[in-house]
C-alpha atoms as a PDB file:
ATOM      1  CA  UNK A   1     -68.535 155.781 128.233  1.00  0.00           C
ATOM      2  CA  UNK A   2     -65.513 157.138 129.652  1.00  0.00           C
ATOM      3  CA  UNK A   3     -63.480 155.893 132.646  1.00  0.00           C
ATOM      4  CA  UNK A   4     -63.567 158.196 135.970  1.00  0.00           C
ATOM      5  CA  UNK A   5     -60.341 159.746 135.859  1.00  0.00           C
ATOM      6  CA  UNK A   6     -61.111 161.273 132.147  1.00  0.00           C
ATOM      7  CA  UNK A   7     -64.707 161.816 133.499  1.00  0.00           C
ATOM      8  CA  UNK A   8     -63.933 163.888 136.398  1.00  0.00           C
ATOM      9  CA  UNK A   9     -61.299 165.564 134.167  1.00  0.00           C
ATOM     10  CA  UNK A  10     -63.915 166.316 131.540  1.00  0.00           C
ATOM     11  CA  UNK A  11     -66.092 167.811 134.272  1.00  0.00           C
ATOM     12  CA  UNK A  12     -63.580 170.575 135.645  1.00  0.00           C
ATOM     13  CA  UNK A  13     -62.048 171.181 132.464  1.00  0.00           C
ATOM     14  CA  UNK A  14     -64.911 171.921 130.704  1.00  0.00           C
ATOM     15  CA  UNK A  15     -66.197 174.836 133.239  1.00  0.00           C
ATOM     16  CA  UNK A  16     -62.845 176.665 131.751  1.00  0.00           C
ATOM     17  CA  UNK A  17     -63.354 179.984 129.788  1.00  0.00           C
ATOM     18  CA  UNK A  18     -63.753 178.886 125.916  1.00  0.00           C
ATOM     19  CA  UNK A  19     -63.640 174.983 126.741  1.00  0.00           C
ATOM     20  CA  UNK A  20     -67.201 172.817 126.285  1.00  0.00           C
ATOM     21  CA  UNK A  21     -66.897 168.732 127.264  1.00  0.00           C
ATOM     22  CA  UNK A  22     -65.623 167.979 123.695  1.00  0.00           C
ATOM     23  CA  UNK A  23     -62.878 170.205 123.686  1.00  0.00           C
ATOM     24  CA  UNK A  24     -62.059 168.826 127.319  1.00  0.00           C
ATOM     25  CA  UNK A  25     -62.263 165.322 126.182  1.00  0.00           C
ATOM     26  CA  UNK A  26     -59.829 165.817 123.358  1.00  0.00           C
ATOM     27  CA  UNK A  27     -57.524 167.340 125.822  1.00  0.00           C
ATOM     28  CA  UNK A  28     -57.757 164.815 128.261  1.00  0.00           C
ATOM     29  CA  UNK A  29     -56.628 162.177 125.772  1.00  0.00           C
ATOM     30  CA  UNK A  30     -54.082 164.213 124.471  1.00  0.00           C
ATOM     31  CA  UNK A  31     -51.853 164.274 127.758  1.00  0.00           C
ATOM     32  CA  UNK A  32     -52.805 160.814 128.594  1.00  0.00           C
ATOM     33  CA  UNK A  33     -51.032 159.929 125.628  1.00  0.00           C
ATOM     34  CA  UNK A  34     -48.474 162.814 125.839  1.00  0.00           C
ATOM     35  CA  UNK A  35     -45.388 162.477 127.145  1.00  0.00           C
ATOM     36  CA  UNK A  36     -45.603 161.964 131.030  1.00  0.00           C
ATOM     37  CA  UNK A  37     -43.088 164.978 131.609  1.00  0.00           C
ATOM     38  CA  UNK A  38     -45.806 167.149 129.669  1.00  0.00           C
ATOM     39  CA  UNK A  39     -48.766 166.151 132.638  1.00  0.00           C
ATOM     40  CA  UNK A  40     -45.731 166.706 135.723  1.00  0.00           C
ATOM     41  CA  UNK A  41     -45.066 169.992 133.887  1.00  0.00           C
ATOM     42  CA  UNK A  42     -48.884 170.863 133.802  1.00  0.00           C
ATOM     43  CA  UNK A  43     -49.244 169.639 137.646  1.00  0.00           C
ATOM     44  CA  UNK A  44     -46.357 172.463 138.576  1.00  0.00           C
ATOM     45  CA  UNK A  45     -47.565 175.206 137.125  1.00  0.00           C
ATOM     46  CA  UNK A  46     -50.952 174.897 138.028  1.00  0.00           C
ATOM     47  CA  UNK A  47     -49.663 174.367 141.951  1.00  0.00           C
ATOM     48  CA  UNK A  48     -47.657 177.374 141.389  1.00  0.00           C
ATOM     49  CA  UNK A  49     -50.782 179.289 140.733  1.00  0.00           C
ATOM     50  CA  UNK A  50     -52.103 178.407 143.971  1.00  0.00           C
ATOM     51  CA  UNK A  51     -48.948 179.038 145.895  1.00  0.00           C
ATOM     52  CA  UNK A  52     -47.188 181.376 144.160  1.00  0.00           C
ATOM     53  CA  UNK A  53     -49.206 183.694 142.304  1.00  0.00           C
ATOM     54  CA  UNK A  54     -51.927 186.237 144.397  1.00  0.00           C
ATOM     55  CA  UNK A  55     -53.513 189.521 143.870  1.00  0.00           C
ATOM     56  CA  UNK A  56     -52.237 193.222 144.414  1.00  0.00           C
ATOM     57  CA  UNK A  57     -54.140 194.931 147.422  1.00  0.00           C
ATOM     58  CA  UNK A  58     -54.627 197.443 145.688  1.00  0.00           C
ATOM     59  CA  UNK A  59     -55.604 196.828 142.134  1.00  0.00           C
ATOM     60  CA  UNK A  60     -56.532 193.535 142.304  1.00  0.00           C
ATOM     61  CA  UNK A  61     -53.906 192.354 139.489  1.00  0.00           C
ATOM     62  CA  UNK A  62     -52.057 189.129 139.621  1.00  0.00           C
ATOM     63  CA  UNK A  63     -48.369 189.592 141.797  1.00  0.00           C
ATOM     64  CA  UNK A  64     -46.000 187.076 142.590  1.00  0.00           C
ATOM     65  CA  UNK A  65     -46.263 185.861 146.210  1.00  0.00           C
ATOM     66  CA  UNK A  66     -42.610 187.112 146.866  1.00  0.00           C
ATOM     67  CA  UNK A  67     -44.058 189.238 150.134  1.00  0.00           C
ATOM     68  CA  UNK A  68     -44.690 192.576 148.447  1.00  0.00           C
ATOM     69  CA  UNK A  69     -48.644 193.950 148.898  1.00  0.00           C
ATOM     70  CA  UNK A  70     -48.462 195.534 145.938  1.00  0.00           C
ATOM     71  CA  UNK A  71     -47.732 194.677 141.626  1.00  0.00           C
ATOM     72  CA  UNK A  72     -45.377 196.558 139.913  1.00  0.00           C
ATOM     73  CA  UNK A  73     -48.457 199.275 138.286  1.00  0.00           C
ATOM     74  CA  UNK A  74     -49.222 200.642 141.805  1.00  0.00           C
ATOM     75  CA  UNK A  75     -45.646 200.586 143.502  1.00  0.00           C
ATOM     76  CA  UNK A  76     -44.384 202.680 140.371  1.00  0.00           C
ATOM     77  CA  UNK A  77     -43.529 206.043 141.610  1.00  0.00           C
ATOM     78  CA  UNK A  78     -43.365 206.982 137.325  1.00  0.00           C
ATOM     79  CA  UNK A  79     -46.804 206.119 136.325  1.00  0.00           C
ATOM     80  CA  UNK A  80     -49.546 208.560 137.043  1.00  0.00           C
ATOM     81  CA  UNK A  81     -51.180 208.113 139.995  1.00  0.00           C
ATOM     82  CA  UNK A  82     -54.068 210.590 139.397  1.00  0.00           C
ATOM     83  CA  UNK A  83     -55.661 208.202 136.532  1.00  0.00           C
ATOM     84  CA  UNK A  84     -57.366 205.199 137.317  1.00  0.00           C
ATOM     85  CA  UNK A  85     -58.663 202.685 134.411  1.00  0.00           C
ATOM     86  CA  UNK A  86     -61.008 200.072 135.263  1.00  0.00           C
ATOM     87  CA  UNK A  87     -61.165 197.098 133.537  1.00  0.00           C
ATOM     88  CA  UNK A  88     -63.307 193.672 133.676  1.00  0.00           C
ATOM     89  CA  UNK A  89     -59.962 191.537 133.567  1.00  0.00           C
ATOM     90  CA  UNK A  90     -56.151 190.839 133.821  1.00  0.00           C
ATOM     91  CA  UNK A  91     -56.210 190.342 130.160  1.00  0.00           C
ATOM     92  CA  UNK A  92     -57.746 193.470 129.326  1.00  0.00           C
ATOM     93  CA  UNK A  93     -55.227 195.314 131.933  1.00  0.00           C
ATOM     94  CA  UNK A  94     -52.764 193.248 129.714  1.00  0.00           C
ATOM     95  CA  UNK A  95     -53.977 194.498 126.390  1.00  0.00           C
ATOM     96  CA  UNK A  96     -54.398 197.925 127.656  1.00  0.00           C
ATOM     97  CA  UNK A  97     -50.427 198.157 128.600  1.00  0.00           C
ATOM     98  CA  UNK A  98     -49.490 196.919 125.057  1.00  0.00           C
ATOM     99  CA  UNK A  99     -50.824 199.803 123.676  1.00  0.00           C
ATOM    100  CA  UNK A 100     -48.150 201.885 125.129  1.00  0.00           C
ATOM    101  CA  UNK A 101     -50.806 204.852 125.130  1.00  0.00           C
ATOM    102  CA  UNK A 102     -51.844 204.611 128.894  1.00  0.00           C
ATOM    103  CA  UNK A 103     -49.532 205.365 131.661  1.00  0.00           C
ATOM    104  CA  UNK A 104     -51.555 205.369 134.763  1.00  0.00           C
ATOM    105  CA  UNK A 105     -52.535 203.310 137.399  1.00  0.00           C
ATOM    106  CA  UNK A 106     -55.396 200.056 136.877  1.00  0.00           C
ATOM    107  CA  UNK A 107     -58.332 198.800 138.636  1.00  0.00           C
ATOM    108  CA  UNK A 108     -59.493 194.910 137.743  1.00  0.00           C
ATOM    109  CA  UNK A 109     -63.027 194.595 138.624  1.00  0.00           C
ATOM    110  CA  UNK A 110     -63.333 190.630 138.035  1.00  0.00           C
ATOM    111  CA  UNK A 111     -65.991 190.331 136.201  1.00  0.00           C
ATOM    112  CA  UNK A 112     -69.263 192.365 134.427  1.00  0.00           C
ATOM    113  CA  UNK A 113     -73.080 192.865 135.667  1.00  0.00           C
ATOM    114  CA  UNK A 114     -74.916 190.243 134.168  1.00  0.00           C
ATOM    115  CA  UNK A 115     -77.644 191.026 131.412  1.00  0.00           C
ATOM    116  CA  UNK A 116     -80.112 188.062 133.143  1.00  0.00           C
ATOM    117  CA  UNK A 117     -79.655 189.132 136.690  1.00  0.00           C
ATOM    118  CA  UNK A 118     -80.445 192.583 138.335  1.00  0.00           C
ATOM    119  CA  UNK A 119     -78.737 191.720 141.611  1.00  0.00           C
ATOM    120  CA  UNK A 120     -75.165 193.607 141.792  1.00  0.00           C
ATOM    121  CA  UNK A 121     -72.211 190.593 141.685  1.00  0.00           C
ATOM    122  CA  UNK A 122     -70.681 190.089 145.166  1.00  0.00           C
ATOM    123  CA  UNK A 123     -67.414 188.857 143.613  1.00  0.00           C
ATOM    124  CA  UNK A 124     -67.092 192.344 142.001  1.00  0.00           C
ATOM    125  CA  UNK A 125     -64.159 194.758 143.654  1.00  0.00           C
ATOM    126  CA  UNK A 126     -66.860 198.073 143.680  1.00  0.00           C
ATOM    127  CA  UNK A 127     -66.343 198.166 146.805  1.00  0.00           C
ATOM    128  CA  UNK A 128     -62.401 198.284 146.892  1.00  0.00           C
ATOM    129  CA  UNK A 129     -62.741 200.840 144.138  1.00  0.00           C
ATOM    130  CA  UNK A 130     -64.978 203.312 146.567  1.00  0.00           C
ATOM    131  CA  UNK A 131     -63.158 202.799 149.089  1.00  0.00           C
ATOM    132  CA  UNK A 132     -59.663 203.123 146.993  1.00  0.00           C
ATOM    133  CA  UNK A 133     -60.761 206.410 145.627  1.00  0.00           C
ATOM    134  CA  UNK A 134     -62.388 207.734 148.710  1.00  0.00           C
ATOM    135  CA  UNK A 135     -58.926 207.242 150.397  1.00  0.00           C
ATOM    136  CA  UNK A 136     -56.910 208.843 147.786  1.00  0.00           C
ATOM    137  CA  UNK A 137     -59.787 211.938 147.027  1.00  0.00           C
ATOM    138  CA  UNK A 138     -56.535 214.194 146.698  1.00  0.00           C
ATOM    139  CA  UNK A 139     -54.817 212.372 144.064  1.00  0.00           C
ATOM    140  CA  UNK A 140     -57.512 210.344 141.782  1.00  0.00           C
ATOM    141  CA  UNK A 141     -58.915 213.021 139.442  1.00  0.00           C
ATOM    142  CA  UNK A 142     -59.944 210.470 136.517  1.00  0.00           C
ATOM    143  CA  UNK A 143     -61.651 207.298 136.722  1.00  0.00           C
ATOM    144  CA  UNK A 144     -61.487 205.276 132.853  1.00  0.00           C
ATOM    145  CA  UNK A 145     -64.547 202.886 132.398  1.00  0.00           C
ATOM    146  CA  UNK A 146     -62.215 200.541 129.897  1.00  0.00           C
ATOM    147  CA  UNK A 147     -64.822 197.955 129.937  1.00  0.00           C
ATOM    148  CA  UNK A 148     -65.974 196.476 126.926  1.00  0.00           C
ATOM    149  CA  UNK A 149     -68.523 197.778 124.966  1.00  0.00           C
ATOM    150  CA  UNK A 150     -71.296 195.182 125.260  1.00  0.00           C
ATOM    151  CA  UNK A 151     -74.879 195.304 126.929  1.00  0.00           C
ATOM    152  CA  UNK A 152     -73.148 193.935 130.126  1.00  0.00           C
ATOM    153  CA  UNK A 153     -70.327 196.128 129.649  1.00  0.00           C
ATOM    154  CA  UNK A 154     -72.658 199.096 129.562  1.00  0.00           C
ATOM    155  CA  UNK A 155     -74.666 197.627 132.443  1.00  0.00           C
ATOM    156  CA  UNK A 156     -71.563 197.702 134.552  1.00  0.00           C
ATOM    157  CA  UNK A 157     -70.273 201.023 133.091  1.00  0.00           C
ATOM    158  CA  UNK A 158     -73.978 202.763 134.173  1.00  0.00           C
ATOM    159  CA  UNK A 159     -74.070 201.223 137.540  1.00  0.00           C
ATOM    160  CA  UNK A 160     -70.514 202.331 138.237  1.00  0.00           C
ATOM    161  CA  UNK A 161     -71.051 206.072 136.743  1.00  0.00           C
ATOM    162  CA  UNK A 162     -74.124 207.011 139.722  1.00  0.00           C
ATOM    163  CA  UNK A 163     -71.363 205.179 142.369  1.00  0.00           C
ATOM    164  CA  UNK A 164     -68.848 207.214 141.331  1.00  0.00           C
ATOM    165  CA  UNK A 165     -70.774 210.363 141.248  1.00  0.00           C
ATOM    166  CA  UNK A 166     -70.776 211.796 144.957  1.00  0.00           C
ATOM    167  CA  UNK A 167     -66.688 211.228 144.848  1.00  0.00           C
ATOM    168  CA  UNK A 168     -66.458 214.304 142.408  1.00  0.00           C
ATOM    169  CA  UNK A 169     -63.783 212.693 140.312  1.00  0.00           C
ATOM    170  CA  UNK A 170     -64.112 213.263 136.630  1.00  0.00           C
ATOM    171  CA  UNK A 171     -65.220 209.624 134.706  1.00  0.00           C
ATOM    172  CA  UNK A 172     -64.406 209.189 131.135  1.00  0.00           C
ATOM    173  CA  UNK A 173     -64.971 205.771 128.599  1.00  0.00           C
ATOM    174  CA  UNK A 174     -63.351 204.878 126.146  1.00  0.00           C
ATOM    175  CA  UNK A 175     -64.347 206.489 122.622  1.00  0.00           C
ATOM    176  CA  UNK A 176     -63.878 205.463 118.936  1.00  0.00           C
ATOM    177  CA  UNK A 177     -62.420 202.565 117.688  1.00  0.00           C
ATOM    178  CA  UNK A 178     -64.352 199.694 119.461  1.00  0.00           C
ATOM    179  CA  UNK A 179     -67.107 198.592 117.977  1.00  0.00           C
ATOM    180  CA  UNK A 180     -70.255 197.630 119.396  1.00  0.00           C
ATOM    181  CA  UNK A 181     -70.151 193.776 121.109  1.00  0.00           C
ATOM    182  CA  UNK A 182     -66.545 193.909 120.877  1.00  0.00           C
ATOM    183  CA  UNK A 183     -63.792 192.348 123.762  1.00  0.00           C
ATOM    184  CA  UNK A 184     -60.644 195.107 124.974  1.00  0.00           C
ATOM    185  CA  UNK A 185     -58.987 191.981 125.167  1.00  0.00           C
ATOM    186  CA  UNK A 186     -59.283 191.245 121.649  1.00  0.00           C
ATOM    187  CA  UNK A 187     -58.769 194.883 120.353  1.00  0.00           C
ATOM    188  CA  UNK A 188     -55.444 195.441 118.398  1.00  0.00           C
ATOM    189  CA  UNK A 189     -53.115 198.352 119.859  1.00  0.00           C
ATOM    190  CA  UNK A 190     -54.060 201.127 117.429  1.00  0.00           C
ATOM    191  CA  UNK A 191     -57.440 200.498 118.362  1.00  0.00           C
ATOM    192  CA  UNK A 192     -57.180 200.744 121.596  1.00  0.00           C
ATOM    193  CA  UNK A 193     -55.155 203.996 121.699  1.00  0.00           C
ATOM    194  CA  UNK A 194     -57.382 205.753 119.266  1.00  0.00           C
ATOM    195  CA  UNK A 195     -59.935 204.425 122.144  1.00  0.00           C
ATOM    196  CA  UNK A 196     -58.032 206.008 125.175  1.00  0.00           C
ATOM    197  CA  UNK A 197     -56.999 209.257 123.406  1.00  0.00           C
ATOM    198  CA  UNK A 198     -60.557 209.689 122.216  1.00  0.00           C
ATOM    199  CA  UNK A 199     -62.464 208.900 125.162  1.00  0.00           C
ATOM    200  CA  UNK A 200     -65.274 210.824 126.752  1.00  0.00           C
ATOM    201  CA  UNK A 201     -66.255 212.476 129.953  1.00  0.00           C
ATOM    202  CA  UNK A 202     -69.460 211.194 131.699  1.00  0.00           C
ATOM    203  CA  UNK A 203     -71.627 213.787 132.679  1.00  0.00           C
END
């Protein structure tokens, strides 16, 4: 039906977060009959994604490729660096920070255990986070699940409560305020604060 340019667009466009073919069709034909400075505009930030933009070594938050190992959470000497909150996603580090409640240091995970599959995701940073905490046993003395709470948010939550049991650091989740099935990303500030303040330790 469709030519193979808006066909192959179609078929990367549509494995996007929260876009399905139609809604990558409609966008396809919307910057072919944009103006052409909105496509060249498109094309540059999307190469500047792949050249300019990488991760934190620590963390694993998005840092501008400028030469520095490290985002601007982790090389803060202000924040605290005996609190680490773990979170699915940049957004939800994002949404976290807008609260204003939270002043420590992040961990972005990439991702959630899956409710279909029992095998543990290889694209996950546990491993960086063991290894971050087992490095820094002197300073970490919280670890915050701030993952959301859904059945593969509690999947992830469980799994990553018996790792971080022989480290001896204390592990809290967030408490009131977010509703079962809910998204951090999508919770409003007061929410989330009421969520932070009121969280739990796991025992």
């Amino acid at each position: 039906m469709y030519p193979k340019p808006i066909k192959e667009f179609i078929d990367k466009f549509a494995k996007l977060p929260g876009i399905g073919p139609r809604q990558a069709a409609r966008l396809a034909f919307w910057l072919l009959n944009g103006p052409k400075e909105t496509r060249q505009n498109l094309k540059r930030v999307l190469e500047g994604l792949d050249k300019d933009a990488r991760t934190c070594g620590l963390c694993h938050y998005v840092i501008e490729n400028d030469g520095n190992d490290k985002c601007h959470f982790c090389d803060n000497p202000s924040r605290d660096h005996k609190t680490i909150c773990v979170v699915e996603k940049e957004t939800d580090l994002a949404t976290i920070e807008r609260s204003g409640t939270y002043k420590g240091l992040y961990h972005v995970l990439g991702g959630l255990f899956s409710a279909l599959d029992t095998a543990v995701p290889k694209h996950l940073k546990l491993p960086e986070l063991i290894n971050r905490i087992e490095n820094r046993k002197k300073e970490t003395e919280e670890v915050i699940l701030a993952l959301s709470p859904t059945h593969e948010g509690d999947l992830t939550a469980h799994y990553l409560e018996r790792l971080l049991k022989p480290s001896k650091v204390k592990i809290t989740r967030l408490g009131r305020g977010l509703p079962y099935g809910s998204d951090v990303e999508f919770a409003d500030a007061q929410t989330l604060s009421g969520a932070l303040e009121s969280r739990k330790e796991i025992k």
